[in-house]
N, C-alpha and C. Protein backbone atom coordinates (compact mmCIF):
# COMPACT_ATOMS: atom_id res chain seq x y z
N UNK A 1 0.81 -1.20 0.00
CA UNK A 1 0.00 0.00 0.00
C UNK A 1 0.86 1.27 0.00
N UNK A 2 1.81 1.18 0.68
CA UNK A 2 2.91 2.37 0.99
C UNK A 2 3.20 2.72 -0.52
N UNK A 3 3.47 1.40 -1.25
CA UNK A 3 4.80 1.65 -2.35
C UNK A 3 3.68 2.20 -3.09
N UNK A 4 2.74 1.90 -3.20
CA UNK A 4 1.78 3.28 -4.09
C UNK A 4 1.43 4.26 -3.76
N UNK A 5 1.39 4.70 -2.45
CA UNK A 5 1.03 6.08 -1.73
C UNK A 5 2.02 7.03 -1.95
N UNK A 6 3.46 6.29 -1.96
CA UNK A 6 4.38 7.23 -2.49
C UNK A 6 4.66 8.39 -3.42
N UNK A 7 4.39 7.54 -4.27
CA UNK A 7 4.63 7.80 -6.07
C UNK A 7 3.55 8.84 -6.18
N UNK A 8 2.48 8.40 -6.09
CA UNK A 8 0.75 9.65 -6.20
C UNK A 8 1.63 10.87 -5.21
N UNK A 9 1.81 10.59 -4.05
CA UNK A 9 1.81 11.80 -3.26
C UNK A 9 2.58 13.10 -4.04
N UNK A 10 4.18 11.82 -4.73
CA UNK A 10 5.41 12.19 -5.21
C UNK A 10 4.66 13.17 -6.74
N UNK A 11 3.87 12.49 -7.03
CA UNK A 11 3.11 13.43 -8.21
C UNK A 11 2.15 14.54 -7.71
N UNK A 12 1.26 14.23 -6.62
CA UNK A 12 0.35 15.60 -5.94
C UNK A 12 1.06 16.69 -5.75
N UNK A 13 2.45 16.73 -5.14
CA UNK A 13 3.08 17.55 -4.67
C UNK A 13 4.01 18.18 -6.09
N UNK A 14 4.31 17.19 -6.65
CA UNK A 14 5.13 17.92 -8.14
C UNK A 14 4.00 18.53 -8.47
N UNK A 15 3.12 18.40 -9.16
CA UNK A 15 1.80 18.94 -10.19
C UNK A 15 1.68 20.15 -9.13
N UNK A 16 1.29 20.10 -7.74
CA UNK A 16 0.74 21.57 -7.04
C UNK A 16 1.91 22.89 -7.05
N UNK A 17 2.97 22.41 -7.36
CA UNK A 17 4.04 22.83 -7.33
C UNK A 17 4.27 23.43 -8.39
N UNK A 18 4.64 22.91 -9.55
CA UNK A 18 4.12 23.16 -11.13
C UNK A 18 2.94 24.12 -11.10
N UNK A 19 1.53 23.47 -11.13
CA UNK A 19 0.76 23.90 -11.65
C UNK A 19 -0.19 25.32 -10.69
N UNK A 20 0.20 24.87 -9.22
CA UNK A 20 -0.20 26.11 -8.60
C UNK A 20 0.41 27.08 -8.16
N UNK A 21 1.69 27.36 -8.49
CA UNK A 21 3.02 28.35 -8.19
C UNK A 21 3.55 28.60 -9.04
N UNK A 22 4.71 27.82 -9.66
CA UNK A 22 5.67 28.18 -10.70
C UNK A 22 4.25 28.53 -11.99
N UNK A 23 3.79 28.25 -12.46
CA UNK A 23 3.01 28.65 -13.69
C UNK A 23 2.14 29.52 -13.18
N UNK A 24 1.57 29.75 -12.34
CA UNK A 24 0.91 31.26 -12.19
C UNK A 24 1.90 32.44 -11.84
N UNK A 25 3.19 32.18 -11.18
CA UNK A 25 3.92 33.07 -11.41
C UNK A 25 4.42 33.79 -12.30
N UNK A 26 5.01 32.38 -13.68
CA UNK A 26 5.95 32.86 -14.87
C UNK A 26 4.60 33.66 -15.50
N UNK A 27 3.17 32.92 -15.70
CA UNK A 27 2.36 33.97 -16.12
C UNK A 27 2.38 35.33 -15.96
N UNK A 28 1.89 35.57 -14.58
CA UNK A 28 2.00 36.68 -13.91
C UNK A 28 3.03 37.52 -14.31
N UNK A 29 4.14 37.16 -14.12
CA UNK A 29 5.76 38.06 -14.53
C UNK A 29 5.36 37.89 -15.91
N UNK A 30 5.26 37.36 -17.11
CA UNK A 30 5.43 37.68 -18.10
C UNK A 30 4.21 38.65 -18.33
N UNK A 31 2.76 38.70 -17.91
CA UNK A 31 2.25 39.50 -18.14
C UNK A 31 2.59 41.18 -17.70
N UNK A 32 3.17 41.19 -16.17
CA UNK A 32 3.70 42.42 -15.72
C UNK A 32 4.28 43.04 -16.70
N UNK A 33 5.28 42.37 -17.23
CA UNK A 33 6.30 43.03 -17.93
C UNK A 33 5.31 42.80 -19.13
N UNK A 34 4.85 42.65 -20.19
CA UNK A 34 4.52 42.48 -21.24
C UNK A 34 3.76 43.92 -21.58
N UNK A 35 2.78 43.94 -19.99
CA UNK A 35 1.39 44.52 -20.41
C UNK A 35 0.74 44.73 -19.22
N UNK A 36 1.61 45.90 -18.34
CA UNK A 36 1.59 46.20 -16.99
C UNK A 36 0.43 46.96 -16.86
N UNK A 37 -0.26 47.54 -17.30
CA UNK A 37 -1.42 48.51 -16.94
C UNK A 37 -2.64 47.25 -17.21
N UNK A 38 -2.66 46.31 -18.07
CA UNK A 38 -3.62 45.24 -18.08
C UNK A 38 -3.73 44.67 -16.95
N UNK A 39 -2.51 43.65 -16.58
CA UNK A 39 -2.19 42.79 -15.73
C UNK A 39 -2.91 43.48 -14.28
N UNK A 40 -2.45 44.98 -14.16
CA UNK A 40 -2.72 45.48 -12.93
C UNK A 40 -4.40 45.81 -12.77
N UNK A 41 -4.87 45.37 -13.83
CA UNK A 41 -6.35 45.62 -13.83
C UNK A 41 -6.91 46.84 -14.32
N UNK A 42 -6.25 47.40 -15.67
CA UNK A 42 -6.59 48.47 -16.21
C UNK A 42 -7.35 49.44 -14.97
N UNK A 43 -6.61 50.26 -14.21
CA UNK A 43 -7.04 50.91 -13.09
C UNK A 43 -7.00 52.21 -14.03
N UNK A 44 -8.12 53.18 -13.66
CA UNK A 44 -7.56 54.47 -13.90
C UNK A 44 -7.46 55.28 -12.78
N UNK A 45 -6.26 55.97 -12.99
CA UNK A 45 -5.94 57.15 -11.75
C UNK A 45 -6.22 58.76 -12.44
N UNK A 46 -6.81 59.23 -11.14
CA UNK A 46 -7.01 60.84 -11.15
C UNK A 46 -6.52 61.63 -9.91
N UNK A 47 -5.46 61.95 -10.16
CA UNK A 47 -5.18 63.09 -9.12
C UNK A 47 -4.50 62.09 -8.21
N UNK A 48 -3.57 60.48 -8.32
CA UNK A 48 -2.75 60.19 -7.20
C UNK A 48 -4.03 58.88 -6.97
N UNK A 49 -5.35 59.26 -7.04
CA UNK A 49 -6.26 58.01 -6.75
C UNK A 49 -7.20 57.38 -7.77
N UNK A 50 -7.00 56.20 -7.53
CA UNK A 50 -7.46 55.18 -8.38
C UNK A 50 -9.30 55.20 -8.12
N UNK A 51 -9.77 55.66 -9.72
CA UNK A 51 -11.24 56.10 -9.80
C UNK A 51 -11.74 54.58 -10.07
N UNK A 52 -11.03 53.65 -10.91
CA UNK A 52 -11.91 52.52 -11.53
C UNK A 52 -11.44 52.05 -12.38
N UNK A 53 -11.42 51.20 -13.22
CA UNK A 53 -11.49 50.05 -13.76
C UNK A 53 -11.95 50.77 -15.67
N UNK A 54 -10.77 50.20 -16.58
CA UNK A 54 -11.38 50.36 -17.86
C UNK A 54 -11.89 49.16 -17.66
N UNK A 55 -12.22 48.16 -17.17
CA UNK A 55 -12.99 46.92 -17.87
C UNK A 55 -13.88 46.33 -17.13
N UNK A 56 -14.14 47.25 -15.72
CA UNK A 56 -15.36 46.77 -15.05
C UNK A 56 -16.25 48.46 -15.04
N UNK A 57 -17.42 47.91 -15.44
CA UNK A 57 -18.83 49.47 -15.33
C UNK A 57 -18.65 49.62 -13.84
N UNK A 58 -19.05 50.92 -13.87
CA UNK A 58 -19.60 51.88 -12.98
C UNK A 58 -20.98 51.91 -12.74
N UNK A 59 -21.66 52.26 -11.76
CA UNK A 59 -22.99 52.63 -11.52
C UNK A 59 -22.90 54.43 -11.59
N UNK A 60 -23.21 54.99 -12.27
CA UNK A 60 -23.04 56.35 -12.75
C UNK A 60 -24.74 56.57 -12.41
N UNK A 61 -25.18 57.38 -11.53
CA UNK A 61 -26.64 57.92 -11.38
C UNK A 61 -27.10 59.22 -11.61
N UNK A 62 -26.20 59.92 -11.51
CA UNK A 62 -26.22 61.66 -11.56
C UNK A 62 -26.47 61.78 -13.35
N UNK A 63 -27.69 62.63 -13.41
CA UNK A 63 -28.28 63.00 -14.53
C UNK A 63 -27.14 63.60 -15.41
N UNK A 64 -25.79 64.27 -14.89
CA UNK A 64 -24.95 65.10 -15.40
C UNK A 64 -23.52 64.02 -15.91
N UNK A 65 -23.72 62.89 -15.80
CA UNK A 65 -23.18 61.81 -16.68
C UNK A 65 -24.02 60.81 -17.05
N UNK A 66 -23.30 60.48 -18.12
CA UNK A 66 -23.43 59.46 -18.64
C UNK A 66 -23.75 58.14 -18.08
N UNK A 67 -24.70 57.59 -18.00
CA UNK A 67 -25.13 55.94 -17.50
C UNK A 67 -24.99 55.07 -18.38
N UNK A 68 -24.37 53.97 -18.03
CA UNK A 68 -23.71 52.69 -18.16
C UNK A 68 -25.04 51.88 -18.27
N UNK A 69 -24.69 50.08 -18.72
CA UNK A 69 -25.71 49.74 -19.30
C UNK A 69 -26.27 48.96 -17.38
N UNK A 70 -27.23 48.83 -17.64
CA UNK A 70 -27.60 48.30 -16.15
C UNK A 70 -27.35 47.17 -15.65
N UNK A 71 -27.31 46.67 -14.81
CA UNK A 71 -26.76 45.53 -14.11
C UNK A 71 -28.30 44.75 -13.14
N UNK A 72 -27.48 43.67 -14.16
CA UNK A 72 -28.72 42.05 -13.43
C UNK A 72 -28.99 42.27 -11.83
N UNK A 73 -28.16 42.79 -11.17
CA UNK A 73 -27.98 42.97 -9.78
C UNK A 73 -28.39 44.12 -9.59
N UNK A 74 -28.82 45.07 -10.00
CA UNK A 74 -29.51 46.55 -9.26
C UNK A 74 -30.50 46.04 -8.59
N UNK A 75 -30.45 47.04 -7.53
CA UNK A 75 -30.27 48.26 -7.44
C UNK A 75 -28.61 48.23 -6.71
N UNK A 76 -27.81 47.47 -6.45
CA UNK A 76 -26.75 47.12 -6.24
C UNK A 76 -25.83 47.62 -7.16
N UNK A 77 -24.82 48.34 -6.13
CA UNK A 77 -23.81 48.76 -7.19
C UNK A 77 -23.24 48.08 -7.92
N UNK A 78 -22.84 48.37 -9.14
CA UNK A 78 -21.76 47.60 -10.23
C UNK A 78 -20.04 47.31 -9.71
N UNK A 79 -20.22 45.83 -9.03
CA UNK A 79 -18.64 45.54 -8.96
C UNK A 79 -18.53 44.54 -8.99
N UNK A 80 -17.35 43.74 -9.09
CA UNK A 80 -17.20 42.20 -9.15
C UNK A 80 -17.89 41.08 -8.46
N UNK A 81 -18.08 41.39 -7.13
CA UNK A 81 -19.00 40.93 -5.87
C UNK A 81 -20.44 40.35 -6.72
N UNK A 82 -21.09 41.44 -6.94
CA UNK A 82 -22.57 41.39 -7.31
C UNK A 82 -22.32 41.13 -8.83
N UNK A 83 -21.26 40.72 -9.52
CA UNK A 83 -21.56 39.71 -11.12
C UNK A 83 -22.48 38.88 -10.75
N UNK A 84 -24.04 38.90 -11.80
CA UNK A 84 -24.42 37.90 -12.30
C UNK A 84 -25.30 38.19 -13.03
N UNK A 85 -25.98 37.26 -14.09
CA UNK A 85 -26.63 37.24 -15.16
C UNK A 85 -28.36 37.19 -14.77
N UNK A 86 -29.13 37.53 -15.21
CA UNK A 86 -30.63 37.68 -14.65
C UNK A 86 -31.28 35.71 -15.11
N UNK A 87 -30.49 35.49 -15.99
CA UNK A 87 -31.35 34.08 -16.54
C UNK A 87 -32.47 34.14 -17.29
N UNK A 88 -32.95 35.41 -17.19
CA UNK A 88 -34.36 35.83 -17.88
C UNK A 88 -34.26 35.63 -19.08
N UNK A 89 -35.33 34.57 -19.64
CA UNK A 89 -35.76 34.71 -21.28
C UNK A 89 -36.35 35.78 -21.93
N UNK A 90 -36.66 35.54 -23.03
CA UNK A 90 -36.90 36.95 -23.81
C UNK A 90 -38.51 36.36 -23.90
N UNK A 91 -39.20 35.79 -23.15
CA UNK A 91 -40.14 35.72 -23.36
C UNK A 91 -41.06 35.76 -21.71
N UNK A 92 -39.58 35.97 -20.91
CA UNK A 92 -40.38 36.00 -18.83
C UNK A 92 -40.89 37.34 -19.00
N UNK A 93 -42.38 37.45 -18.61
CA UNK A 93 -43.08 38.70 -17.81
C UNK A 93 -41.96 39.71 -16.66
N UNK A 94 -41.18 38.80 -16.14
CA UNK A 94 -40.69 39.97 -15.61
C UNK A 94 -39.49 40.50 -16.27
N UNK A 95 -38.83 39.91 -17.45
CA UNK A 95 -37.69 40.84 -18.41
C UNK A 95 -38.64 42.11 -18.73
N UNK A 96 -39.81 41.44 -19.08
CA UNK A 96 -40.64 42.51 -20.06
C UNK A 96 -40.97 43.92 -18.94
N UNK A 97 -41.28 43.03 -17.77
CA UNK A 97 -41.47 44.49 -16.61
C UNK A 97 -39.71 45.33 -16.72
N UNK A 98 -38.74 44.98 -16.58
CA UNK A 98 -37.74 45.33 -15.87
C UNK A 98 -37.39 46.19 -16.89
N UNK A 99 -37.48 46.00 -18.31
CA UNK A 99 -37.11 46.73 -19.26
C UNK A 99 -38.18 47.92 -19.58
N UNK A 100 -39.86 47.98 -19.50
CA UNK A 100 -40.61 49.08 -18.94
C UNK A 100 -39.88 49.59 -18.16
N UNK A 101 -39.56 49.47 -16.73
CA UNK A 101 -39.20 50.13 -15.88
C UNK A 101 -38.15 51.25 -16.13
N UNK A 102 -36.97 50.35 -16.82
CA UNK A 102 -35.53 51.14 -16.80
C UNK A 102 -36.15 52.28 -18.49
N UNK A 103 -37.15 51.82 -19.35
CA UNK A 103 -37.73 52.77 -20.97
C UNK A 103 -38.39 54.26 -19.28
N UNK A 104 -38.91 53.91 -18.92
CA UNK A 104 -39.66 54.86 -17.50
C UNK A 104 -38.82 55.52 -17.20
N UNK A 105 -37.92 55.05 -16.37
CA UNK A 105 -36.69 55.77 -15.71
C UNK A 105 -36.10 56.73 -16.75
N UNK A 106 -35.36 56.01 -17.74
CA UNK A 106 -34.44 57.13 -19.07
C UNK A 106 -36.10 58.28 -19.24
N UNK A 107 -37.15 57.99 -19.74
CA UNK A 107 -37.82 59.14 -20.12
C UNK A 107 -38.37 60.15 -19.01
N UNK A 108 -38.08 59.60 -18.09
CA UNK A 108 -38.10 60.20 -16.67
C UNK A 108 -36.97 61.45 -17.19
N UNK A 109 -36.36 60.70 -16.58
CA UNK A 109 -34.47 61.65 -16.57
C UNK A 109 -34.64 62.80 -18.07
N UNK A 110 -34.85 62.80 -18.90
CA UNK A 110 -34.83 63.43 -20.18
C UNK A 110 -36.08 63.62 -21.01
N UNK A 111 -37.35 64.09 -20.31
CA UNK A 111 -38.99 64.01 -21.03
C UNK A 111 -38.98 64.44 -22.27
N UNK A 112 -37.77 65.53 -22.26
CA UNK A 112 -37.71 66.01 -23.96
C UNK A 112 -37.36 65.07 -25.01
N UNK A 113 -36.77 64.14 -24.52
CA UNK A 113 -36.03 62.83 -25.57
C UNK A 113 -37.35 61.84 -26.32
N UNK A 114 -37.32 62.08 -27.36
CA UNK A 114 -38.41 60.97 -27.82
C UNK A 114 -37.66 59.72 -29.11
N UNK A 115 -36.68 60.25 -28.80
CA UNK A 115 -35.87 59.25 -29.79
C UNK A 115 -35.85 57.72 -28.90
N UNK A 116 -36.11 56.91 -30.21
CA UNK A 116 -35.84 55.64 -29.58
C UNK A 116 -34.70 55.00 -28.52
N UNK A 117 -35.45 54.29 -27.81
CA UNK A 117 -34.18 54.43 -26.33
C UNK A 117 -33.31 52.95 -26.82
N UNK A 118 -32.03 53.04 -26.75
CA UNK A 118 -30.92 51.82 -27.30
C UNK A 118 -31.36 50.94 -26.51
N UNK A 119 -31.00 49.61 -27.44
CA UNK A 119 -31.43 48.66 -26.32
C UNK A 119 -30.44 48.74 -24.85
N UNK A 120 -29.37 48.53 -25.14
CA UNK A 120 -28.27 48.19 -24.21
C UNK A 120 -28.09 48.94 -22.86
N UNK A 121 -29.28 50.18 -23.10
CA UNK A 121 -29.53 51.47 -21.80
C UNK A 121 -30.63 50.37 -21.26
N UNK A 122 -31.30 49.63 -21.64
CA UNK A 122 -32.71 48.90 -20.73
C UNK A 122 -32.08 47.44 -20.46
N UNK A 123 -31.24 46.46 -21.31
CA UNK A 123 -31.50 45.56 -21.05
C UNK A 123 -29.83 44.98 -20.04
N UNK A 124 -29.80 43.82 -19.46
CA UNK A 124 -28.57 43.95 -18.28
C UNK A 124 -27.60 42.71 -19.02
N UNK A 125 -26.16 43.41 -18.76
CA UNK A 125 -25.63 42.36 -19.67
C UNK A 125 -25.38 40.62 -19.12
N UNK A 126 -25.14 39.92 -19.38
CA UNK A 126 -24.82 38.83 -18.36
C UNK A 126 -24.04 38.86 -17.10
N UNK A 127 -23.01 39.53 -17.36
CA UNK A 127 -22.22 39.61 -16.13
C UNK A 127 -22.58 40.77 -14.98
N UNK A 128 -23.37 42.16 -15.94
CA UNK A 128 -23.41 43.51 -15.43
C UNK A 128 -22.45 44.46 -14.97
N UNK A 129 -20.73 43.88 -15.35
CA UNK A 129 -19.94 44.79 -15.36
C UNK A 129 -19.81 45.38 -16.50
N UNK A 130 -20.19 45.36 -17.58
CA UNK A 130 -19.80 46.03 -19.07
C UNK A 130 -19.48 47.46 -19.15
N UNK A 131 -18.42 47.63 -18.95
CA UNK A 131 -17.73 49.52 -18.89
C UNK A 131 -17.93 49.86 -20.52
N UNK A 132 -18.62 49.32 -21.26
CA UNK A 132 -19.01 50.27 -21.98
C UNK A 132 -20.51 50.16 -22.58
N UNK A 133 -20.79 51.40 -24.03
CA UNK A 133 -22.30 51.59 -24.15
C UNK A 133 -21.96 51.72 -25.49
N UNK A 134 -22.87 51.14 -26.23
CA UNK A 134 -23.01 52.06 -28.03
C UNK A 134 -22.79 53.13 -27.76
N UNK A 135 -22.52 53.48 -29.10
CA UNK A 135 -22.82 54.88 -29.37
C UNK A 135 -24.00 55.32 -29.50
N UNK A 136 -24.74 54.34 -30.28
CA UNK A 136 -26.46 54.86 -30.09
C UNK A 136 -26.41 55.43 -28.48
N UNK A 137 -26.68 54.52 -27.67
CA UNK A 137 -26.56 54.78 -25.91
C UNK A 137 -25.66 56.16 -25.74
N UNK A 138 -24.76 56.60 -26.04
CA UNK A 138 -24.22 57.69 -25.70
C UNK A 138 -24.57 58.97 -26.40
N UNK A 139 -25.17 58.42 -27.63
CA UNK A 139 -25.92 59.79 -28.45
C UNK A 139 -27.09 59.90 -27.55
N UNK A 140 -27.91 58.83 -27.03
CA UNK A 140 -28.97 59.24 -26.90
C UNK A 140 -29.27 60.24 -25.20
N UNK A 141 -28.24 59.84 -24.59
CA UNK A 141 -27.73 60.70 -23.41
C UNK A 141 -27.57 62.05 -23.38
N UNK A 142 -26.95 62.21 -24.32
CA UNK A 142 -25.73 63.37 -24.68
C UNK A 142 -26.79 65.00 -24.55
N UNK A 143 -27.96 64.68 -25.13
CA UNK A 143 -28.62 66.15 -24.44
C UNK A 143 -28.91 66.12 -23.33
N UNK A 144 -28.90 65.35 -22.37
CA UNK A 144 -29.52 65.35 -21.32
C UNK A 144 -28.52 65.79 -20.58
N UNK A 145 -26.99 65.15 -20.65
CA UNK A 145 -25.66 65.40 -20.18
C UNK A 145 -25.26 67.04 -20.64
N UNK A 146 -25.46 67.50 -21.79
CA UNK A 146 -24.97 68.67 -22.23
C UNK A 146 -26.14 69.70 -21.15
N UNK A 147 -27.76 69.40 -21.41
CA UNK A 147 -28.57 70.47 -20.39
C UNK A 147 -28.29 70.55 -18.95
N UNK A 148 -27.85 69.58 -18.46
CA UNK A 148 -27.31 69.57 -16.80
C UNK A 148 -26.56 69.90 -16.65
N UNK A 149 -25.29 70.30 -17.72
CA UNK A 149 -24.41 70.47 -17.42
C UNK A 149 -23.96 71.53 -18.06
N UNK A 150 -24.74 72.29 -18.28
CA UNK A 150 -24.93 73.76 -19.14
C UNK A 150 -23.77 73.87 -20.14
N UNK A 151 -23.60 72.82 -20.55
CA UNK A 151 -23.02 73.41 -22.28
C UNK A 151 -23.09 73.01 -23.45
N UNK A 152 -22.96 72.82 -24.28
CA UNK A 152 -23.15 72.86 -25.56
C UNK A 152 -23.12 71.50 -26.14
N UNK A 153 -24.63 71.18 -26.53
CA UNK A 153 -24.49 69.65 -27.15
C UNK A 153 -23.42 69.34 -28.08
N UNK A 154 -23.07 70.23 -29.28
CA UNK A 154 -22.32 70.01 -29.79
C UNK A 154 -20.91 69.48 -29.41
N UNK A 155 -20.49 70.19 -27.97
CA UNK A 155 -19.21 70.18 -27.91
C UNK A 155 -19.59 68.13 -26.32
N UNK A 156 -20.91 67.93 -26.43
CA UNK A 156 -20.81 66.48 -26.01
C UNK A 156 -20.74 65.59 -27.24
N UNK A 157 -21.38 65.55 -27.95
CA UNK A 157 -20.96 65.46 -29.36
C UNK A 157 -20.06 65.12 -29.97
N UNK A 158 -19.19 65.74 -29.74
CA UNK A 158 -17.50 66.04 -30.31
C UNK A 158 -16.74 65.03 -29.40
N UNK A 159 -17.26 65.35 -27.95
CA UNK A 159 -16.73 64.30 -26.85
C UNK A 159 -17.16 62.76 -26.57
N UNK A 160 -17.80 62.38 -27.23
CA UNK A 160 -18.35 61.02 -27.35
C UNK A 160 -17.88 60.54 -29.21
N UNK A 161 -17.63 61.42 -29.81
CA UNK A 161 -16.93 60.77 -31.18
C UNK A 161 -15.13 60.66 -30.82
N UNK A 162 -14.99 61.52 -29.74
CA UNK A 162 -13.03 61.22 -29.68
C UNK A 162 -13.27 60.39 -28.85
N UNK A 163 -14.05 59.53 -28.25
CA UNK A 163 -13.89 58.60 -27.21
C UNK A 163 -14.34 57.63 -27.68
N UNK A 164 -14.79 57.52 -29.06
CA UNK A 164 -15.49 55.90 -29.35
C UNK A 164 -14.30 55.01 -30.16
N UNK A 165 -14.68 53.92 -29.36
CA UNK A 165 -13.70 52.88 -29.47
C UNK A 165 -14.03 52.23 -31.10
N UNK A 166 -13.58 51.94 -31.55
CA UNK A 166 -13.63 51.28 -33.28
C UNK A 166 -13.77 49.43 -32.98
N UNK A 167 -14.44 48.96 -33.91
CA UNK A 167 -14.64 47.55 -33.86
C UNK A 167 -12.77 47.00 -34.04
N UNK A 168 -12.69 46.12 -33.14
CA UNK A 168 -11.30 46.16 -33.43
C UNK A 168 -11.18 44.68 -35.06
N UNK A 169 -10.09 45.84 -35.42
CA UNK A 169 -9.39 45.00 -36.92
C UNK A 169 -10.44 45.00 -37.85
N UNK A 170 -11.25 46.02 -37.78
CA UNK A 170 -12.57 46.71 -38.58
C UNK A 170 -13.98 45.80 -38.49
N UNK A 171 -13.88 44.42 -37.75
CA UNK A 171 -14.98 43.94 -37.74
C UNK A 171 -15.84 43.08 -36.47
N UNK A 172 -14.19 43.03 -35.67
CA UNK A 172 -14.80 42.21 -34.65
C UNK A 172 -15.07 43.34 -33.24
N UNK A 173 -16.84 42.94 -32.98
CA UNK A 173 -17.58 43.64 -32.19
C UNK A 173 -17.91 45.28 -32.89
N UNK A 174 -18.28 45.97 -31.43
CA UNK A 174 -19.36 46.87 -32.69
C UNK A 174 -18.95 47.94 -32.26
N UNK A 175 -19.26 49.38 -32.57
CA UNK A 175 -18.43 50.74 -32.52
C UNK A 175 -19.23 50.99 -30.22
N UNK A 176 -17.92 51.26 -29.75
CA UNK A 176 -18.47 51.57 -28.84
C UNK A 176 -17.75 52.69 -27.58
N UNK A 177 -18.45 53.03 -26.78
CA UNK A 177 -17.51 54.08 -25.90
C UNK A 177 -17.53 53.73 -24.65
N UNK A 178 -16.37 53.66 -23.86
CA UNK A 178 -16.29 53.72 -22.47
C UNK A 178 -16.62 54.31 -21.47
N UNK A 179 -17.47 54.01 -20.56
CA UNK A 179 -18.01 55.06 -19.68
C UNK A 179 -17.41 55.66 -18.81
N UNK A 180 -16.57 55.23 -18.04
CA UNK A 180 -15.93 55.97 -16.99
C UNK A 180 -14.72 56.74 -17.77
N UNK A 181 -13.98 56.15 -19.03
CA UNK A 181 -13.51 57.72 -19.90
C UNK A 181 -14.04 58.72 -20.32
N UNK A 182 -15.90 58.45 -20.92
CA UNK A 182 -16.04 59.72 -21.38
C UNK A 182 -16.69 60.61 -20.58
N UNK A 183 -17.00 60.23 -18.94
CA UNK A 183 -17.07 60.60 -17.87
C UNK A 183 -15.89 61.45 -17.37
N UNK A 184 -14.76 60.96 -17.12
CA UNK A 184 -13.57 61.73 -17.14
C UNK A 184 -13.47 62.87 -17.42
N UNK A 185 -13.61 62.76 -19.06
CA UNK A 185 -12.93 63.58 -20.08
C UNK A 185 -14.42 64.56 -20.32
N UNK A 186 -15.44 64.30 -19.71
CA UNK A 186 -16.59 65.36 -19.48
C UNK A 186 -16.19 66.21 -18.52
N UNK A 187 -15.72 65.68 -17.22
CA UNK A 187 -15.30 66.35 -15.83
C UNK A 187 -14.12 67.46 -16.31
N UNK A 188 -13.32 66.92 -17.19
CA UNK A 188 -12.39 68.10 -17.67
C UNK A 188 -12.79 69.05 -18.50
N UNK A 189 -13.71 68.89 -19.29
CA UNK A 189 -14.43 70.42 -19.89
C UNK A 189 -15.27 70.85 -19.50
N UNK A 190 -15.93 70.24 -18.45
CA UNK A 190 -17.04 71.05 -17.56
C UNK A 190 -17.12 70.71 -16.11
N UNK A 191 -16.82 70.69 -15.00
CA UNK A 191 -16.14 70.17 -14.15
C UNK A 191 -17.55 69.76 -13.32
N UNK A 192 -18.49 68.81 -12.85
CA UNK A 192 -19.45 68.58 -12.35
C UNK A 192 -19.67 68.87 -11.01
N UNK A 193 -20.70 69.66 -10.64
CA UNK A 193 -20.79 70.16 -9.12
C UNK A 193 -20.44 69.35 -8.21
N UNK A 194 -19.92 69.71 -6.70
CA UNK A 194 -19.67 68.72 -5.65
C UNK A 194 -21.00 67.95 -5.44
């Protein structure tokens, strides 16, 4: 019995060794060095402190930015913790309520808006971190963001076309913008009340 307990153990301990240390390390180090702002979790910093995440959404509520697409988990903030997917078919009574609700809410926030509302502003993505929105979704914001924030649609406009991301290698996925950048880069041309 021994002379086989050996050998397995002699392999449990090689393989955990291998496979749960040395290879998540050399990973790790090769990613540091490769592609250090990834690895570290695409953080963005403002002013010395770290605001967030290019690749996890924000819960953005203030009429004077931009809102992100909603999360399976609201009314819960958007963070890794509360990932998860609703399960809802496209045919459950309550997708159909939840998406009324959030068409309510946007025409709430903006009564002047009668343009069709994007899907991706009503419906929640699987995970509910998605840091970004169409551009439909960010056009359709953009007066509501420019009147709160007393300036010039045009020049939100201008600021949601230098911030939209391109389908990468011209085809894969679809034209889109980041929210907590073009949030940012709003705060720097119009600086949002305390």
């Amino acid at each position: 019995m021994i002379s086989h307990l050996r050998p397995a153990a002699t392999i449990f301990a090689t393989l955990t060794l291998l496979c749960g240390i040395v290879y998540p390390a050399v990973v790790t180090g090769i990613g540091k060095l490769a592609w250090p702002g990834q690895a570290a979790g695409s953080v963005v910093v403002r002013d010395g402190q770290a605001v967030g995440s290019r690749l996890i959404g924000q819960a953005f509520t203030s009429p004077r930015y931009f809102w992100g697409r909603p999360s399976a988990t609201s009314p819960a903030p958007n963070h890794g913790a509360a990932s998860a997917g609703s399960n809802l078919g496209p045919t459950n009574p309550a997708l159909h309520d939840a998406v009324k609700g959030r068409i309510a809410a946007l025409r709430a926030a903006d009564p002047g808006n009668t343009a069709p509302v994007p899907v991706d502003l009503v419906t929640a993505s699987a995970s509910g971190l998605d840091p970004d929105i169409s551009l439909a979704a960010a056009r359709y914001q953009a007066g509501r963001v420019a009147r709160t924030r007393g300036i010039a649609p045009a020049s939100v406009a201008t600021l949601i076309e230098e911030h939209a991301e391109r389908p990468r290698f011209g085809f894969l996925g679809e034209p889109r913008v980041n929210v907590l950048a073009l949030n940012m880069a709003l705060d720097r041309l119009a600086p949002a009340a305390p």
